[in-house]
Protein backbone atom coordinates (compact mmCIF):
# COMPACT_ATOMS: atom_id res chain seq x y z
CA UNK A 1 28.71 109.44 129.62
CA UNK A 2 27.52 107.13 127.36
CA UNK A 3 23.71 106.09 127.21
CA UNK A 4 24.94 102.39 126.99
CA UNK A 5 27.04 102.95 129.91
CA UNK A 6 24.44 104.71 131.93
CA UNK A 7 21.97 101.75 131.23
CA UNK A 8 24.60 99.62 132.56
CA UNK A 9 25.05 101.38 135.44
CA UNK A 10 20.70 101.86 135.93
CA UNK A 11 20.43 98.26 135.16
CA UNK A 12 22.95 97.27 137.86
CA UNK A 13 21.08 99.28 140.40
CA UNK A 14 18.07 98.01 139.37
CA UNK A 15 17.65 94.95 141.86
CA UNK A 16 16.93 95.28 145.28
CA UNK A 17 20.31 93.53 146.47
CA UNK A 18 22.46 95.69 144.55
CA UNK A 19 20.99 98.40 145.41
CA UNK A 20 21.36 98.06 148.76
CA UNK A 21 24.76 97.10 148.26
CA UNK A 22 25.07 100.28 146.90
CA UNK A 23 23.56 102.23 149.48
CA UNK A 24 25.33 100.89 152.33
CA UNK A 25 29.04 101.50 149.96
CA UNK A 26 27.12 105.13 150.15
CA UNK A 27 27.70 105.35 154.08
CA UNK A 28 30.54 103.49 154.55
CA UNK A 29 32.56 106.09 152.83
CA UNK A 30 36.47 105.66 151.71
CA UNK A 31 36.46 102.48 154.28
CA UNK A 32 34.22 100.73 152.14
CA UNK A 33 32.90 97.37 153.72
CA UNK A 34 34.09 93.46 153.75
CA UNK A 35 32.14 90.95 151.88
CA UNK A 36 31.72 89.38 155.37
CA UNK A 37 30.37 92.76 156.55
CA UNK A 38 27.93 93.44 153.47
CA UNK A 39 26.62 90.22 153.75
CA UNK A 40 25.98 90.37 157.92
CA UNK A 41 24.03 93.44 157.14
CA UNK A 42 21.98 92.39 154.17
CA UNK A 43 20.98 89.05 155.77
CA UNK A 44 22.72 87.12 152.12
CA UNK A 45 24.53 84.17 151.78
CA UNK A 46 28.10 84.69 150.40
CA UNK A 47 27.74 83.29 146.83
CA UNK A 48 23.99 85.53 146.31
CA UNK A 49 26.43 88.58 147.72
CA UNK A 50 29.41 87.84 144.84
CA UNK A 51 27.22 87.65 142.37
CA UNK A 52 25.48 90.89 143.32
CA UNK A 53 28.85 92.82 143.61
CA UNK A 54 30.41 91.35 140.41
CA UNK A 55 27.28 92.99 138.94
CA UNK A 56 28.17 96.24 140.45
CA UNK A 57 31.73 96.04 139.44
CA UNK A 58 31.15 95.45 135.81
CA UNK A 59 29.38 97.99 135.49
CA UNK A 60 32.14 100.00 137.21
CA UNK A 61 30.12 101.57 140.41
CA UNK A 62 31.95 99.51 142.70
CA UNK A 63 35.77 98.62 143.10
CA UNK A 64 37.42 96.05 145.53
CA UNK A 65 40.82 95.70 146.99
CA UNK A 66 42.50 92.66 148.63
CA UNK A 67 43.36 93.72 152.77
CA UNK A 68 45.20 90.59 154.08
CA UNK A 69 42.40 87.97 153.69
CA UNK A 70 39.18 90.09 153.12
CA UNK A 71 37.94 92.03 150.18
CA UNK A 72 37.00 95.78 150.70
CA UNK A 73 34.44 97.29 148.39
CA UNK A 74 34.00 100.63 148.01
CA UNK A 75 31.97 102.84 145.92
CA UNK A 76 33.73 104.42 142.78
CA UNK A 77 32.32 107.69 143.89
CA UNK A 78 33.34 109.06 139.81
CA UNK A 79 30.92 106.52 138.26
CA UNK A 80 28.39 107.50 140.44
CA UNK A 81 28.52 111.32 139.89
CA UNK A 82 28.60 110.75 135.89
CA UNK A 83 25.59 108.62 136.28
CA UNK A 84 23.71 111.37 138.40
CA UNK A 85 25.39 114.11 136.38
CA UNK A 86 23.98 111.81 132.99
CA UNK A 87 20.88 111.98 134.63
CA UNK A 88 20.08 115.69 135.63
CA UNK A 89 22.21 117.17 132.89
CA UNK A 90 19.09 118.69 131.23
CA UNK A 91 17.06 119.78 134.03
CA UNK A 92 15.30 122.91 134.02
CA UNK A 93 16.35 123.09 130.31
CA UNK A 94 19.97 123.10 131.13
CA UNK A 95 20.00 125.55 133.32
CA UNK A 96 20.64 123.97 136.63
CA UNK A 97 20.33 127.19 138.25
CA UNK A 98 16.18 127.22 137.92
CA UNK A 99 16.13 124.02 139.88
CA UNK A 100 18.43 125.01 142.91
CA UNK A 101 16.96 122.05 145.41
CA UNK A 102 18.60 119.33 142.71
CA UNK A 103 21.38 121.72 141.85
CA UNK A 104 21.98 121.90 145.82
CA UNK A 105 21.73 118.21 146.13
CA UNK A 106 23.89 117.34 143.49
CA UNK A 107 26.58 119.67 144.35
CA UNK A 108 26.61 118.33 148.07
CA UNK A 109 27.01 114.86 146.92
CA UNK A 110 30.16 115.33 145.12
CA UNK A 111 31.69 117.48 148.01
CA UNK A 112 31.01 114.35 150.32
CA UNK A 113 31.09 111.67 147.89
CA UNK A 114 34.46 111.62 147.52
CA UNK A 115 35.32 107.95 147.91
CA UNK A 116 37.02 106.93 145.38
């Protein structure tokens, strides 16, 4: 990953909205969530909610697809492992093995993270 890429990606995370956007894409898994539905559960008014997921999108952590008449977002579970991988690639001095609770961490989240 690219440093320019990865500040995109930081930078898009790096509101409280989006963030928790984020999160809740986190839980919902490969059924991702409706606009309607992110919004109910972060208390935002439709347009503050579009422009926080456009934000997301362009920086390519979050995808949506058309179902009927909703929108389903879902995390793009890739981006999100390059930006942790980008991240924690020199911990411990590259050798993830001397820091097994991140190494442990990491390695769970893409066995479970698979959303995309």
């Amino acid at each position: 990953m690219e440093m320019t890429q990865a500040i995109d990606r930081l930078g898009a995370l790096a509101h409280e909205h989006r963030l928790a956007v984020f999160r809740l894409l986190v839980r919902a898994g490969r059924d991702g969530l409706s606009a309607g539905n992110l919004a109910a559960a972060l208390g935002l008014p439709p347009s503050s909610l579009s422009f926080h997921l456009a934000q997301l999108q362009g920086a390519g952590l979050v995808s949506a697809t058309r179902a009927g008449r909703r929108v389903i977002y879902r995390l793009d579970s890739l981006a999100m492992r390059e930006l942790l991988g980008f991240l924690t690639e020199d911990c411990c001095q590259g050798r993830p093995e001397l820091c097994p609770e991140l190494s442990g961490a990491l390695t769970a989240c893409a066995e479970t993270a698979d959303v995309r």
